[in-house]
C-alpha atoms as a PDB file:
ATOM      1  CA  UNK A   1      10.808  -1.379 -22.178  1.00  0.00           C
ATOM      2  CA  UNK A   2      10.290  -5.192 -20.918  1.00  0.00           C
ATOM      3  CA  UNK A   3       8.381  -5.204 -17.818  1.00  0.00           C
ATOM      4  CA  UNK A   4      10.674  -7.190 -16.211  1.00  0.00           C
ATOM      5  CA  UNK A   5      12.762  -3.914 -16.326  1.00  0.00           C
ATOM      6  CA  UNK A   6      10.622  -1.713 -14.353  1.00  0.00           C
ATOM      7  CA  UNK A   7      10.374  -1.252 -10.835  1.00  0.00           C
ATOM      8  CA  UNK A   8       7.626  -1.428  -9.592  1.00  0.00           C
ATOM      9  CA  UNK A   9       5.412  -0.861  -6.106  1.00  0.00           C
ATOM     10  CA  UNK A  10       7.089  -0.123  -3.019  1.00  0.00           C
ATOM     11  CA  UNK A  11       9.620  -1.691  -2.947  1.00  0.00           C
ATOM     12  CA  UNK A  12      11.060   0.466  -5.263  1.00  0.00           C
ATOM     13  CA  UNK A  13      10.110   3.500  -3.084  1.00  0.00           C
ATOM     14  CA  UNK A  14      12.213   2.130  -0.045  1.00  0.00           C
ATOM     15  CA  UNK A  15      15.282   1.100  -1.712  1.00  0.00           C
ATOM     16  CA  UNK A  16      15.798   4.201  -3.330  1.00  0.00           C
ATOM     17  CA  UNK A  17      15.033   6.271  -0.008  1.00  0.00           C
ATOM     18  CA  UNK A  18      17.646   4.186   1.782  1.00  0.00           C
ATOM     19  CA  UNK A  19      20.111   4.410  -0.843  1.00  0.00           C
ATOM     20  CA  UNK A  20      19.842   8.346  -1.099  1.00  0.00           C
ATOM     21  CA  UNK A  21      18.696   9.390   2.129  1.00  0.00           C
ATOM     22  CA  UNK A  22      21.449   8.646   4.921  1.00  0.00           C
ATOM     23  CA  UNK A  23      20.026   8.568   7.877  1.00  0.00           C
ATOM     24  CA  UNK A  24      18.554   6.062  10.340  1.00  0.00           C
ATOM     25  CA  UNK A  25      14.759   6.099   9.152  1.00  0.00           C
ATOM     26  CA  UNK A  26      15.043   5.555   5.823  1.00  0.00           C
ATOM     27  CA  UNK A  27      17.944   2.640   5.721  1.00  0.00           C
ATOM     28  CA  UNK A  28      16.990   0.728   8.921  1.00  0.00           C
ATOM     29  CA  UNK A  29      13.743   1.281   9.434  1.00  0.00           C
ATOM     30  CA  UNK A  30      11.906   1.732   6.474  1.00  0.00           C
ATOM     31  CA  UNK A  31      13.245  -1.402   4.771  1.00  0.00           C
ATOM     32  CA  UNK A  32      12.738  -3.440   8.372  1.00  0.00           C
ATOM     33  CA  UNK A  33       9.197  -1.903   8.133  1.00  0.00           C
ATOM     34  CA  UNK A  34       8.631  -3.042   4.229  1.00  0.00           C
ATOM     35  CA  UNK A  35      10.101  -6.630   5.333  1.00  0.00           C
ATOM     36  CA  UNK A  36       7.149  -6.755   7.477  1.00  0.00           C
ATOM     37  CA  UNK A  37       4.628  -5.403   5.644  1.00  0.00           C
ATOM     38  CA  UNK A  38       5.990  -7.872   3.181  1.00  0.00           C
ATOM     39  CA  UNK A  39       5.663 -11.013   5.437  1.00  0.00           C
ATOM     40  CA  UNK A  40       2.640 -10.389   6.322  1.00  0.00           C
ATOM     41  CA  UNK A  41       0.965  -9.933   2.531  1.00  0.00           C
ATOM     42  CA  UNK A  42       2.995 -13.251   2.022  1.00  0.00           C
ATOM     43  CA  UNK A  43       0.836 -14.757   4.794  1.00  0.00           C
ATOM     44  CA  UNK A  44      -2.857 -13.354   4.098  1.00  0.00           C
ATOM     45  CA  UNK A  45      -2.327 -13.757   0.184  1.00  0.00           C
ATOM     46  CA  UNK A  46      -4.268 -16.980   0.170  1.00  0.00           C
ATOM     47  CA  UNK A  47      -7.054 -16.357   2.602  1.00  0.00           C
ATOM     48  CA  UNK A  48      -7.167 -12.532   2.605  1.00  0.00           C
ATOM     49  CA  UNK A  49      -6.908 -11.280  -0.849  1.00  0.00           C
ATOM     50  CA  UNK A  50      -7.804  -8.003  -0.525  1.00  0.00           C
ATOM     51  CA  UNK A  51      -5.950  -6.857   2.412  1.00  0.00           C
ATOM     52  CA  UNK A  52      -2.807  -7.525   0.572  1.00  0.00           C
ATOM     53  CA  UNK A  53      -4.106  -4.652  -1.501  1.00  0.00           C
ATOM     54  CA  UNK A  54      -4.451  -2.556   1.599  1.00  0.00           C
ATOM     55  CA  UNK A  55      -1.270  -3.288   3.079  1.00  0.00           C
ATOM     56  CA  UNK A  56       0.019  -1.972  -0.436  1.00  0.00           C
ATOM     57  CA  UNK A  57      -1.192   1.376   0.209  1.00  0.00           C
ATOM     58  CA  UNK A  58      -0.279   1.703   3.858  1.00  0.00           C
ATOM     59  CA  UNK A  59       2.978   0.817   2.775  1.00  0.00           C
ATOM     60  CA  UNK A  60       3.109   3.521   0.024  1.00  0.00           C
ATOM     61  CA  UNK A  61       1.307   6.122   2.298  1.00  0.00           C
ATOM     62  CA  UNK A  62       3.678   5.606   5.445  1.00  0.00           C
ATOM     63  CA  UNK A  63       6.817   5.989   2.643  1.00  0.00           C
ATOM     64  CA  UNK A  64       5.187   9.655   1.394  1.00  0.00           C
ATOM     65  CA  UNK A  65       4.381  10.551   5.534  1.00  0.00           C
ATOM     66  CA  UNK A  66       8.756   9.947   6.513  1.00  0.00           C
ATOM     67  CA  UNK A  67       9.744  11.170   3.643  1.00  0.00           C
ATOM     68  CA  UNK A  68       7.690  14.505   3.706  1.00  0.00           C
ATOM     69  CA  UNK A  69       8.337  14.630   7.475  1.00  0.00           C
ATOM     70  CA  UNK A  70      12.105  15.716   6.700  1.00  0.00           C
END
């Protein structure tokens, strides 16, 4: 498998939540919520590094806390 083909991080996670889960939450606000996180690593990338690989794993950890809240 290419690894171009793959999805990867979370991304991935939110898409598919707001594709199969149809509710508010997951296809307003989750992806609205990603789009910021997203931003935001966009902005610190150059100067802050390693928060980019924090705001990975809030974003992944705040994904498992909705879902597993249904």
């Amino acid at each position: 498998m290419d690894r171009h083909e793959r999805p990867r991080g979370a991304l991935f996670l939110y898409v598919y939540s707001a594709i199969t889960l149809r509710d508010v939450v997951s296809s307003l606000v989750l992806p609205l919520f990603w789009l910021t996180l997203f931003v935001l690593a966009v902005r610190w990338f150059v100067h802050h590094p390693l928060r980019v690989i924090a705001l990975r794993v809030i974003a992944i950890s705040i994904w498992f806390a909705v879902i597993l809240g249904y």
